[in-house]
C-alpha atoms as a PDB file:
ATOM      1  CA  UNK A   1      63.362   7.628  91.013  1.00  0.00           C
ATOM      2  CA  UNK A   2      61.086   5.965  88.594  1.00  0.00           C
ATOM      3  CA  UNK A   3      61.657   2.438  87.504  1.00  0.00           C
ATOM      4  CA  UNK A   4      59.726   2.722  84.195  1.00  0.00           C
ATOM      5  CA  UNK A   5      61.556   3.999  80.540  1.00  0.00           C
ATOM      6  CA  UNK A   6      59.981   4.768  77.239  1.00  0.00           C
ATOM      7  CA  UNK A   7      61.085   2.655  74.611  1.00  0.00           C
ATOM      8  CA  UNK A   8      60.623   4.169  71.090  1.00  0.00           C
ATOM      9  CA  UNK A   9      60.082   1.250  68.446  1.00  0.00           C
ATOM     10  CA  UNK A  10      62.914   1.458  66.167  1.00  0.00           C
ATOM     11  CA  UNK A  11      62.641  -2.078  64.482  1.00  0.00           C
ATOM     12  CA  UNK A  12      59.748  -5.003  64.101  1.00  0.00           C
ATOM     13  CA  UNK A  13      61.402  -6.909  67.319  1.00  0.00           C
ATOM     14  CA  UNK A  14      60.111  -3.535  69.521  1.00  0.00           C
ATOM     15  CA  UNK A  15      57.320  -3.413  67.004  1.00  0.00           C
ATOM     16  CA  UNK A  16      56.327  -7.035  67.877  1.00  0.00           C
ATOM     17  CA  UNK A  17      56.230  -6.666  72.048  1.00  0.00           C
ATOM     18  CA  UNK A  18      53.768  -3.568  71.382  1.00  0.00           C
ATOM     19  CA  UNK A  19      51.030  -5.310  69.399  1.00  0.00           C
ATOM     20  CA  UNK A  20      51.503  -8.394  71.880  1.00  0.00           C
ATOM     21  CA  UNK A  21      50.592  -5.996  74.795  1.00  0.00           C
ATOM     22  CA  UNK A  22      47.841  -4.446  72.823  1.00  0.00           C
ATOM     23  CA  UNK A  23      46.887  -8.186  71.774  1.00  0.00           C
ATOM     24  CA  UNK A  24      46.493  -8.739  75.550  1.00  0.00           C
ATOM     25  CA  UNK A  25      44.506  -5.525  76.497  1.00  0.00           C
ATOM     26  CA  UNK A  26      42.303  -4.942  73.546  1.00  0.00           C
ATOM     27  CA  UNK A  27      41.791  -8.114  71.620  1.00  0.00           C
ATOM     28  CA  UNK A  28      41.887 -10.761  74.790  1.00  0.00           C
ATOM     29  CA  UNK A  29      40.834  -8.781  77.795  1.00  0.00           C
ATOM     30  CA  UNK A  30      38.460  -6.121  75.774  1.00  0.00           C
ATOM     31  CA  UNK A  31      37.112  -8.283  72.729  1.00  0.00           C
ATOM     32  CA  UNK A  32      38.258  -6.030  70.100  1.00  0.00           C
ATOM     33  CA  UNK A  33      38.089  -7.915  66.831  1.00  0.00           C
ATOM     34  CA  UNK A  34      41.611  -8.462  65.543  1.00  0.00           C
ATOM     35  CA  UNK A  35      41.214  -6.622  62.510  1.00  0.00           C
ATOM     36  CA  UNK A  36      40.087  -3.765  63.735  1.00  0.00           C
ATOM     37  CA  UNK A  37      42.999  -3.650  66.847  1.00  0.00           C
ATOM     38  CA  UNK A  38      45.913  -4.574  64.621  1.00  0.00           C
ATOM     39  CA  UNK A  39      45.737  -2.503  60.879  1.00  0.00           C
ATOM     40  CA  UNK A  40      48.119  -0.965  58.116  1.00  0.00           C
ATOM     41  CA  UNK A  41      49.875   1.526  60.691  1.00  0.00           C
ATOM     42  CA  UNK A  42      51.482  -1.211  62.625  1.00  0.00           C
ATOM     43  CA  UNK A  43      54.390  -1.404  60.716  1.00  0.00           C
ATOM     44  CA  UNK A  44      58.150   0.420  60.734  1.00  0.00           C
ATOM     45  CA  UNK A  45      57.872   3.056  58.325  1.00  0.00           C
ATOM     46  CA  UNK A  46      54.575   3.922  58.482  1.00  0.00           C
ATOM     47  CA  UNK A  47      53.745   7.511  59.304  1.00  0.00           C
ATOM     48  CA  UNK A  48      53.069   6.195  63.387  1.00  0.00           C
ATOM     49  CA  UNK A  49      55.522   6.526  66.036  1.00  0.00           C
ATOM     50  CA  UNK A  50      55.258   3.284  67.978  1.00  0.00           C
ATOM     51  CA  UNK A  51      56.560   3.305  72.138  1.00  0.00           C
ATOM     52  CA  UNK A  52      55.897   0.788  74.917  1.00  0.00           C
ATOM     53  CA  UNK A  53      56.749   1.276  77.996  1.00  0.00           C
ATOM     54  CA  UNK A  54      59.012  -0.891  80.650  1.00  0.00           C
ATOM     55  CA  UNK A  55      58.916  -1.393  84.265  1.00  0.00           C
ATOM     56  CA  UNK A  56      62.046  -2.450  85.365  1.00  0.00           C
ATOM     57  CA  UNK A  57      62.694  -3.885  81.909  1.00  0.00           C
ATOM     58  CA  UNK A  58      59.528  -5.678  81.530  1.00  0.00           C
ATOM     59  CA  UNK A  59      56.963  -4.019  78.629  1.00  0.00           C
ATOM     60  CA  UNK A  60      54.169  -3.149  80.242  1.00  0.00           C
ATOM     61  CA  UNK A  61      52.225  -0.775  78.287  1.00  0.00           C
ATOM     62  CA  UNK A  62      52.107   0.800  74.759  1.00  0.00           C
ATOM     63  CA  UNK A  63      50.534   3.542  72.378  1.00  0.00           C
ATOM     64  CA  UNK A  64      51.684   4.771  69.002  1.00  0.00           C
ATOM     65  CA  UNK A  65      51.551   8.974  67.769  1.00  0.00           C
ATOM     66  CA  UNK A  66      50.565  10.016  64.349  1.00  0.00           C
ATOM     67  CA  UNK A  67      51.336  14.078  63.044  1.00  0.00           C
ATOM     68  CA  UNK A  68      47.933  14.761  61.890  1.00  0.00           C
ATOM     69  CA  UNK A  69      49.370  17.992  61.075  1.00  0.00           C
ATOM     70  CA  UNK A  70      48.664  21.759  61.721  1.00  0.00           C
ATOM     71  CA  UNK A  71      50.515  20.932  65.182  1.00  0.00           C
ATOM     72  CA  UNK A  72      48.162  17.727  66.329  1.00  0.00           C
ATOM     73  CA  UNK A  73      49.366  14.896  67.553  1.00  0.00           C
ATOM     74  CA  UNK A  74      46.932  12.196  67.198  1.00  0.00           C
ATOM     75  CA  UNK A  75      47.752   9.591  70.787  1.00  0.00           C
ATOM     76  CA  UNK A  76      46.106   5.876  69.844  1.00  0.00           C
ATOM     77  CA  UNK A  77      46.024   2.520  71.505  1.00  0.00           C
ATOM     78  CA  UNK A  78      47.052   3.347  74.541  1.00  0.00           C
ATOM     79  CA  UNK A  79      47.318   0.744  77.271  1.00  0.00           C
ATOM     80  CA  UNK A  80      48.626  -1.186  80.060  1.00  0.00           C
ATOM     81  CA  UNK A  81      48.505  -4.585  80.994  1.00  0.00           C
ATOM     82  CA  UNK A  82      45.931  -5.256  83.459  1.00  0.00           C
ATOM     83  CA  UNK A  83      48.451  -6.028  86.337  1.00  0.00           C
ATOM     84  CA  UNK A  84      50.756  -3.162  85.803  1.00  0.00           C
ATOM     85  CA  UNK A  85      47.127  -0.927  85.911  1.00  0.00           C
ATOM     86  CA  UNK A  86      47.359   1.184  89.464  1.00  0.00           C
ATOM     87  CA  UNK A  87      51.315   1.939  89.793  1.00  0.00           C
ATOM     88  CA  UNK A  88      51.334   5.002  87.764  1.00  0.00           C
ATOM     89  CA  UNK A  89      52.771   3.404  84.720  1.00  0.00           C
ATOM     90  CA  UNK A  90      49.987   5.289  82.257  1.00  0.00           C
ATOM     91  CA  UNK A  91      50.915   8.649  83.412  1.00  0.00           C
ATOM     92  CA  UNK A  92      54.216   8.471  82.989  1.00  0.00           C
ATOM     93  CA  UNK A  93      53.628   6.895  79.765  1.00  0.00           C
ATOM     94  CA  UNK A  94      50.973  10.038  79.130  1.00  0.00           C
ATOM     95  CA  UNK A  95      54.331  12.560  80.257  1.00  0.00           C
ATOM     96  CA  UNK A  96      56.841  11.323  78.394  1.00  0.00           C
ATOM     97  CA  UNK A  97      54.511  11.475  75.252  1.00  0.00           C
ATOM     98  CA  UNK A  98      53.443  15.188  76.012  1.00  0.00           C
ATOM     99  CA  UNK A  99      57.294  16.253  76.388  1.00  0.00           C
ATOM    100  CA  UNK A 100      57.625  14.151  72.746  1.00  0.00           C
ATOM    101  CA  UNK A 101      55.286  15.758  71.293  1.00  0.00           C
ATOM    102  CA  UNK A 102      56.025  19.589  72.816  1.00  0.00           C
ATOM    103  CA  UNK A 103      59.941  18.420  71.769  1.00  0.00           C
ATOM    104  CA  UNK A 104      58.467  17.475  67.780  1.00  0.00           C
ATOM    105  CA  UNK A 105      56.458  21.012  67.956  1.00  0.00           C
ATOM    106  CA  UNK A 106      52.958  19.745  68.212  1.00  0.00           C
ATOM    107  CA  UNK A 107      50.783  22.097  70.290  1.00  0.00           C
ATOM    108  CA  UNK A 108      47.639  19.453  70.901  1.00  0.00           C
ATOM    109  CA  UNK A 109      47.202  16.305  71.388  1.00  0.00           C
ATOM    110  CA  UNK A 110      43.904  14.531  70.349  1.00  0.00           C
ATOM    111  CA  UNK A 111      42.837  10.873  71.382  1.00  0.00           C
ATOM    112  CA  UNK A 112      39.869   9.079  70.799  1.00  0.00           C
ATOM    113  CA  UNK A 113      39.573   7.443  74.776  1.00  0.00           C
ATOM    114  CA  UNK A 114      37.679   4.712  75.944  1.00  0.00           C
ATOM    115  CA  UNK A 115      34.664   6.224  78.100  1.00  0.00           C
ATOM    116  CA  UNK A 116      35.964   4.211  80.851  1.00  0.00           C
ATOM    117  CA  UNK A 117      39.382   5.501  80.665  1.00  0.00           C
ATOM    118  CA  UNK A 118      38.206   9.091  80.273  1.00  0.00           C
ATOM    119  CA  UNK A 119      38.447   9.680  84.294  1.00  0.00           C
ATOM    120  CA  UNK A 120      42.087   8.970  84.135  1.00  0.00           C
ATOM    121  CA  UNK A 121      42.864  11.336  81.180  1.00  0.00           C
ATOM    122  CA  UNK A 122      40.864  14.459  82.581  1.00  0.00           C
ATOM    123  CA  UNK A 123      43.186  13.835  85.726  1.00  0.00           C
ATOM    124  CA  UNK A 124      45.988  14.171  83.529  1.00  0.00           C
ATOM    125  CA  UNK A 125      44.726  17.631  81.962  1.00  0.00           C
ATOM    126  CA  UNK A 126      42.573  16.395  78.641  1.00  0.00           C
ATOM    127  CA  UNK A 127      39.208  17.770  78.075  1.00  0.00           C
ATOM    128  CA  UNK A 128      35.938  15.796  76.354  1.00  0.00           C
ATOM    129  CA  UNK A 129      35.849  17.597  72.751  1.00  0.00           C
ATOM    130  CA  UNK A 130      32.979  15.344  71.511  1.00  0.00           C
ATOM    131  CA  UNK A 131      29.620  13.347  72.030  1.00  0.00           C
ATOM    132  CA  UNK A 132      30.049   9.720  73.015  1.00  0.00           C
ATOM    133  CA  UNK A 133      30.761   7.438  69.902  1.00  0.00           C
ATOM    134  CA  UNK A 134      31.126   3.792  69.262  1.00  0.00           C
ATOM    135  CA  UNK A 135      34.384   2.167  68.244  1.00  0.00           C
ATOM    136  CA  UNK A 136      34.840  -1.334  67.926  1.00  0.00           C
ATOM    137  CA  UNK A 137      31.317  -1.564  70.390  1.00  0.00           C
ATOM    138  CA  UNK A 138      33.240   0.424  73.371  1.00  0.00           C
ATOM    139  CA  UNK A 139      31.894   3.722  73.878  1.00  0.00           C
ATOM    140  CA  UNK A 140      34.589   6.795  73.209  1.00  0.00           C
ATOM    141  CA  UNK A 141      34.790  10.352  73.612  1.00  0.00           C
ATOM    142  CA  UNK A 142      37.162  12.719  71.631  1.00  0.00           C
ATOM    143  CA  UNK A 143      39.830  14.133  73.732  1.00  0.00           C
ATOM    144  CA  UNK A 144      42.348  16.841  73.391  1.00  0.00           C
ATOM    145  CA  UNK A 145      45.014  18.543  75.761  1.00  0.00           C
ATOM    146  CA  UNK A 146      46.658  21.710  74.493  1.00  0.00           C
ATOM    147  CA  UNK A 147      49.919  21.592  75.250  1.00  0.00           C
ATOM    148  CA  UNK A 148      52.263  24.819  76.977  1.00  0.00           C
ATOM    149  CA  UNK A 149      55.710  25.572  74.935  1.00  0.00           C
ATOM    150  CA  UNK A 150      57.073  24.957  78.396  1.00  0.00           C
ATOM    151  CA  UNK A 151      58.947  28.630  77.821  1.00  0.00           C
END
C-alpha cells in the first residue's frame, strides 16, 4: 500500500505549497529565472489544474494540466524534491495524472520534458515527438503518451 496521495489544488493555501516545491526544484536547484518558472497560470481559476503530491502527508512533488483541447492534455512543471527523487513518488504522480486525464476524456498527453528527465518518462510509456529545444537554457524534447480508454 502506497504512502503517497494526490492532492488537487482547490484554493491559494494548496496553490502556495506547489510553487514552493517548484521554487525549490526549478528556480533554486535548476537556476530557472523566476519569471519564467512562476507566470499568469499559477493562479486558482486559471484554465490549469494544479496537484502536488504527499508522502505520508508531506508535499513532495507537483505539476499542473492544461486542456489544450481536441483531447490533449498538456502535463507542465513536473517535479520532485531532490530527496523524495528515487522512491517512486514521480510515477505515481505520472499514474494518477494519466487516470485524470483518461477520467476528463483526454486521449494524449503532451509534455515538454527536461532532456535529462526524458529516460524516466519513456519508462513510463511517452515517446520523443520533437528535436531537442531550449527552455529556460535546459535542453527539452516534446513528449506525448496516447492514452488507452481503459475499456
Amino acid at each position: 500500500m502506497s504512502s503517497f496521495d494526490l492532492v488537487p489544488v482547490t484554493d491559494n493555501e494548496g496553490l502556495e505549497i506547489c510553487k514552493a516545491i517548484r521554487r525549490r526544484v526549478f528556480i533554486e536547484e535548476q537556476g530557472v529565472e523566476e519569471k519564467l518558472e512562476l507566470d499568469e497560470h499559477d493562479c486558482i481559476g486559471s484554465h490549469c489544474r494544479h496537484y502536488y503530491a504527499a508522502d505520508k502527508g508531506m508535499p513532495v512533488g507537483a505539476f499542473r494540466l492544461t486542456d489544450k483541447g481536441g483531447g490533449v492534455a498538456k502535463l507542465q512543471r513536473f517535479c520532485v524534491l531532490r530527496e523524495y527523487r528515487g522512491r517512486g513518488i514521480g510515477r505515481f504522480m505520472l499514474l494518477c495524472l494519466e487516470d485524470l486525464c483518461r477520467e476528463n476524456g483526454f486521449a494524449v498527453i503532451e509534455m515538454g520534458a527536461q532532456c535529462r528527465a526524458a529516460p524516466f518518462y519513456a519508462k513510463c510509456g511517452y515517446t520523443v515527438v520533437s528535436d531537442v529545444f531550449m527552455d529556460a537554457s535546459i535542453e527539452h524534447v516534446k513528449m506525448e503518451k496516447r492514452l488507452s480508454s481503459g475499456v
